[in-house]
Protein backbone atom coordinates (compact mmCIF):
# COMPACT_ATOMS: atom_id res chain seq x y z
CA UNK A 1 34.94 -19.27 -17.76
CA UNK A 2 36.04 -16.93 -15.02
CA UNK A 3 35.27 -18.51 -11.90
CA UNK A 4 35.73 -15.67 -9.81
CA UNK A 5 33.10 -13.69 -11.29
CA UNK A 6 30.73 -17.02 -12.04
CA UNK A 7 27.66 -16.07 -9.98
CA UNK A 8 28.56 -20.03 -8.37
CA UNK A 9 31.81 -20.44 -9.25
CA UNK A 10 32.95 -24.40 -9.92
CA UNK A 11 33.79 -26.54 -6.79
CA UNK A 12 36.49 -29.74 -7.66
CA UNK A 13 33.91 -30.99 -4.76
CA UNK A 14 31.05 -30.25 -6.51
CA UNK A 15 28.50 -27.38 -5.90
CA UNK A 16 26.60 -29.39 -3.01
CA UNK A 17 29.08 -30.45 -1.47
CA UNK A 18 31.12 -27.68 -1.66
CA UNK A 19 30.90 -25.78 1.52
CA UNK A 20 31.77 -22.02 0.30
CA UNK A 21 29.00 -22.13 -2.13
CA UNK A 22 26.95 -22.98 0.11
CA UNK A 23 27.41 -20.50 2.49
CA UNK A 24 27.46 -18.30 -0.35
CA UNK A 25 23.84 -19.38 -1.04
CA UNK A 26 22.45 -19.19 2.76
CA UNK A 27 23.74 -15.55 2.64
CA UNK A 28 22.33 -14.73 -0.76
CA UNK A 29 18.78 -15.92 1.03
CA UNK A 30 19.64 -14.36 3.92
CA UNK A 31 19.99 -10.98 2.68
CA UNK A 32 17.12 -11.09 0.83
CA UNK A 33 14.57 -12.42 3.73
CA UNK A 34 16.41 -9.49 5.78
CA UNK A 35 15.75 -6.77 2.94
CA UNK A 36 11.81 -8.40 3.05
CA UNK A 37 11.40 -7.47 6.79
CA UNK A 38 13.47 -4.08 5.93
CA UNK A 39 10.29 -2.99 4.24
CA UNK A 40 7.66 -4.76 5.36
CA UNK A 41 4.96 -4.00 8.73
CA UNK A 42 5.26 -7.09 11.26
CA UNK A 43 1.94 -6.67 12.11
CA UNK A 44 0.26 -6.23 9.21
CA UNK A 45 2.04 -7.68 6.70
CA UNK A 46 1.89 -4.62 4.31
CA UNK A 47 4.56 -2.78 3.09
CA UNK A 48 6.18 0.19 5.50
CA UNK A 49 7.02 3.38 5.05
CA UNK A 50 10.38 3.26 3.88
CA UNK A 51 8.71 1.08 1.15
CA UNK A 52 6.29 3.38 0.16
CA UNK A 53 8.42 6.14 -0.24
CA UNK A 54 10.75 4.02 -2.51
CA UNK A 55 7.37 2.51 -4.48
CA UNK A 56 6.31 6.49 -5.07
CA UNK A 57 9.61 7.22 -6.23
CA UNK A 58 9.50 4.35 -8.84
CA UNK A 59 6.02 4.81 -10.20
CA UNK A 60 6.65 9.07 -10.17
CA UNK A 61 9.22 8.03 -12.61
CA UNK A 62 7.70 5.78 -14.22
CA UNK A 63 4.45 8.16 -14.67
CA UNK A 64 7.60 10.82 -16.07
CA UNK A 65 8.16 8.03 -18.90
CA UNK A 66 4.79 6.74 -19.85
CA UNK A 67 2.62 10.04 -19.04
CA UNK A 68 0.59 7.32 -17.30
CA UNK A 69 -0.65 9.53 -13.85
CA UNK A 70 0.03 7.38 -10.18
CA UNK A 71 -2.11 7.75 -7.66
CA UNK A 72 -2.49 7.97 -3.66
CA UNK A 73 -4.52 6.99 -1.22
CA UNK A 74 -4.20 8.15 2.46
CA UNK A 75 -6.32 6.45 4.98
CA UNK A 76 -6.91 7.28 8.55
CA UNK A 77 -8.70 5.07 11.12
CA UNK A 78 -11.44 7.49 12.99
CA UNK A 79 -11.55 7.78 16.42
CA UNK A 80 -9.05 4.31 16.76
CA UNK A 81 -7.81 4.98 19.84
CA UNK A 82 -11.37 4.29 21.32
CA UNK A 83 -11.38 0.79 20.15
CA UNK A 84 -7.88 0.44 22.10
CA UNK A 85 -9.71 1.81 25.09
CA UNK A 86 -12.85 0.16 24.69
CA UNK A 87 -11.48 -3.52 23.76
CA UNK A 88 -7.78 -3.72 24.73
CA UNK A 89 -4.73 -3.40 22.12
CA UNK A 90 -4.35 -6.73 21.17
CA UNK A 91 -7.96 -6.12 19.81
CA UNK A 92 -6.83 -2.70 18.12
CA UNK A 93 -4.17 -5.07 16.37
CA UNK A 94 -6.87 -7.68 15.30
CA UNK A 95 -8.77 -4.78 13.60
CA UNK A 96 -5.76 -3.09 11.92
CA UNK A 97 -4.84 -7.21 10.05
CA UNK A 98 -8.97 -7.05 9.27
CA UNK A 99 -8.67 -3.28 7.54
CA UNK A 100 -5.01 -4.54 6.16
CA UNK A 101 -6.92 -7.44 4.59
CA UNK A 102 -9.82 -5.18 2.86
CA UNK A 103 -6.56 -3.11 1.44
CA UNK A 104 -4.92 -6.21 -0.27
CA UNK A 105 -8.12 -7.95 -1.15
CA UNK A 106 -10.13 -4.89 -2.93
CA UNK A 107 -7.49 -3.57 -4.69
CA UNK A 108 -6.01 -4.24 -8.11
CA UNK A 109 -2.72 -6.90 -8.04
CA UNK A 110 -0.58 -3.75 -9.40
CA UNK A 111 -1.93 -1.31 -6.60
CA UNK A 112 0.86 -1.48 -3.38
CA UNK A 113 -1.00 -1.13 -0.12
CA UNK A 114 1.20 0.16 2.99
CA UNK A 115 0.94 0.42 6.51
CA UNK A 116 1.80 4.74 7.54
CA UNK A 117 2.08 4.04 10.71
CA UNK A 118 -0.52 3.32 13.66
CA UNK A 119 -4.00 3.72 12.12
CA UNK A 120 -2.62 5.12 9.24
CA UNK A 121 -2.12 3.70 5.70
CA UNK A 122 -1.52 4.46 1.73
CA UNK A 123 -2.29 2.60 -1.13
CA UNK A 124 -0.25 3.65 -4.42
CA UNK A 125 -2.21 3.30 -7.32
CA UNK A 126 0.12 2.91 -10.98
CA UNK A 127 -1.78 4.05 -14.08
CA UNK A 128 -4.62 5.79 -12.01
CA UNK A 129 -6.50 8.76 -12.83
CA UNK A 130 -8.03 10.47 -9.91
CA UNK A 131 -11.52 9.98 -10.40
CA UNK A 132 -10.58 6.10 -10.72
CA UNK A 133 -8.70 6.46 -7.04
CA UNK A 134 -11.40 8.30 -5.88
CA UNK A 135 -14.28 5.56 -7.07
CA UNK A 136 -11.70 2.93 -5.22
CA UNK A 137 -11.38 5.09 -2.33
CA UNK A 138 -15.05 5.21 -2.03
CA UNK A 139 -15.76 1.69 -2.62
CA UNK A 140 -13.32 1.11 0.13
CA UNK A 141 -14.67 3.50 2.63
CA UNK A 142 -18.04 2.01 2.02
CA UNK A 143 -16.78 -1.90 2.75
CA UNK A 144 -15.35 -0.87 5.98
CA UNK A 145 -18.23 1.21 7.38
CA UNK A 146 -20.54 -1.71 5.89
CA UNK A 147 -18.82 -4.68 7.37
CA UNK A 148 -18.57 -5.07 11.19
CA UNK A 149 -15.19 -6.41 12.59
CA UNK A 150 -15.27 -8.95 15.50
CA UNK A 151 -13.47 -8.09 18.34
CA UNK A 152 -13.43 -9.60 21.80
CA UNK A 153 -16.67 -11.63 20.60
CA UNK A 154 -18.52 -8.57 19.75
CA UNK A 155 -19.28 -6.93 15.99
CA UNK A 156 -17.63 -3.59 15.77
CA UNK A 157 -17.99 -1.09 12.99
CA UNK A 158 -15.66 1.01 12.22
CA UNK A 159 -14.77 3.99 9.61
CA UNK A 160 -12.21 5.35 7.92
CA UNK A 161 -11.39 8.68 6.32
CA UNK A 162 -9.67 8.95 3.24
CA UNK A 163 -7.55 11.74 1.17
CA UNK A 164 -6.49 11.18 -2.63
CA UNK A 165 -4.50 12.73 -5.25
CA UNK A 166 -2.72 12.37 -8.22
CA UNK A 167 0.29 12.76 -9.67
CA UNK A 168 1.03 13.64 -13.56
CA UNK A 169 3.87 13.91 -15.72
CA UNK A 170 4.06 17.58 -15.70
CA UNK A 171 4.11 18.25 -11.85
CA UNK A 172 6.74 19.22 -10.36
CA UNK A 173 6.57 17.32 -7.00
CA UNK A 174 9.07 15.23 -4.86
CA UNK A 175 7.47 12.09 -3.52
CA UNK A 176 7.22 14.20 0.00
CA UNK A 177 5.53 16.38 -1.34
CA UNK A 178 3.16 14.32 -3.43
CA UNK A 179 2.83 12.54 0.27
CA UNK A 180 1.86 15.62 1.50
CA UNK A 181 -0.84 16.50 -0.67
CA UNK A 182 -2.41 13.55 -0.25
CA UNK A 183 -2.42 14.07 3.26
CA UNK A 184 -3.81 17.38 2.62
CA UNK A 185 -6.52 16.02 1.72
CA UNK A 186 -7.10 13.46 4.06
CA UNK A 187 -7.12 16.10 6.84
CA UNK A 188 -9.26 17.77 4.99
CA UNK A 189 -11.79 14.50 5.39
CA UNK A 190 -10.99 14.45 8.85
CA UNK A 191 -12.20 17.67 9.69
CA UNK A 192 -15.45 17.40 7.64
CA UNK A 193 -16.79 14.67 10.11
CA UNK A 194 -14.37 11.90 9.27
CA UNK A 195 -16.08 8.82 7.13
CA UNK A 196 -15.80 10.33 3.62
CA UNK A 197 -13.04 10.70 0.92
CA UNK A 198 -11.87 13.97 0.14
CA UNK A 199 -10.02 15.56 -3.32
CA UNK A 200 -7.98 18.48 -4.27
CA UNK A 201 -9.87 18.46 -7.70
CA UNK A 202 -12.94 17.03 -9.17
CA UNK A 203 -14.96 18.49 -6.15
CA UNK A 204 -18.18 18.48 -8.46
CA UNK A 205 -17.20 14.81 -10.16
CA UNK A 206 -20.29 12.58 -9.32
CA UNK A 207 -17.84 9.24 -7.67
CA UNK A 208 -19.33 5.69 -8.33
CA UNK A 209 -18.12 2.72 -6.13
CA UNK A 210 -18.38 0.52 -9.71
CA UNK A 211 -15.95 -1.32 -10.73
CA UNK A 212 -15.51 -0.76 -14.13
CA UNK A 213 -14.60 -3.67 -16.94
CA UNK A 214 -11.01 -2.09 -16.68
CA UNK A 215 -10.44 -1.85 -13.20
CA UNK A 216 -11.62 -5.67 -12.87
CA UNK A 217 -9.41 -6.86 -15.22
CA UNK A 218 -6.56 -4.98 -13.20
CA UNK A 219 -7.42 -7.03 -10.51
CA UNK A 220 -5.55 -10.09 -12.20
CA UNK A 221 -2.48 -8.31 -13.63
CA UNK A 222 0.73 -9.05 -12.46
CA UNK A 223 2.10 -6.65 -9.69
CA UNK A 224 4.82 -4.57 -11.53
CA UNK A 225 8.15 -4.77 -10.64
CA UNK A 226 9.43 -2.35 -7.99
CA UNK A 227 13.00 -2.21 -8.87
């Protein structure tokens, strides 16, 4: 056995008591709780940016493999900065955890829900066909405008406006510019009145908020690996 390439290598003390593996070992978890904060929002919990761009790299490629299509979700708080006005940040930061919460508990295991930045989020959706983002990006929209958040003692509703699109195995599209698109499209919502979800394609599609037998069976699957 070659101990200086033995992930522990043998200790005449024994591994517990031997005190270079066991430094080894509090770095090995060090580095890994430091590369978990690397890429995940303090607030919120929810992965970050530089997360998201490394999740849309991996399922772009993996949609380049499989011919499976990945899709995204933009989503943009409307008119947030009047609930920092109105009721104080440290309510603003109560309602982005409750909207953070709706993200990671109404979407599928495998689906990786991020924090943009500010009021600003994206949910990456592997094995996803657009019409099946849009029907969760409606179903969504509709639970946050539906469901008042408390803040400061009081019920406040808020809404959301959200921009989708998909990515297939024949575009030819970095994961900025599949970012972009999405993006696209939720400024698009924005400047139709804000509380909708809007689409580069499908514009005629009739969208259900249904959860079909598929997608609720999705909801149990095992998150894929990132790496």
């Amino acid at each position: 056995m070659d101990h200086a390439t033995s992930p522990d290598p043998a200790c005449p003390a024994g591994f517990e008591r031997c005190p270079v593996a066991l430094e080894v070992q509090r770095l090995r978890g060090e580095c890994q709780r430091l590369s978990e904060i690397s890429q995940t929002d303090p607030l919120t919990g929810l992965f970050n940016y530089k997360h998201l761009m490394h999740a849309l790299e991996v399922e772009m490629e993996r949609t380049r493999r499989t011919q499976f299509p990945t899709a995204l979700i933009m989503i943009d708080l409307d008119h947030f900065k009047a609930v920092n006005d109105t009721y104080g940040h440290q309510a603003g930061n109560e309602a982005l955890l409750w909207v953070s919460r709706i993200w990671k508990g109404k979407t599928r295991q495998i689906d990786i829900p991020c924090r943009f930045g500010g009021e600003e989020f994206a949910i990456v959706l592997p094995g996803t066909s657009l019409l099946q983002a849009v029907r969760t990006a409606e179903r969504l929209r509709t639970i946050v405008a539906d469901s008042p958040v408390i803040l400061n003692g009081q019920p406040v509703y808020l809404t959301a406006s959200f921009g989708v699109d998909v990515y297939r195995a024949g575009d030819r599209l970095t994961a900025g510019e599949f970012l972009e698109r999405a993006d696209h499209s939720l400024r698009e919502a924005k400047e139709r009145g804000r509380n909708r979800v809007c689409h580069e394609h499908a514009r005629s599609e009739k969208v259900s908020t249904e959860v079909t037998s598929e997608e609720r069976a999705a909801l149990f699957v095992t998150r894929w690996p990132r790496t």
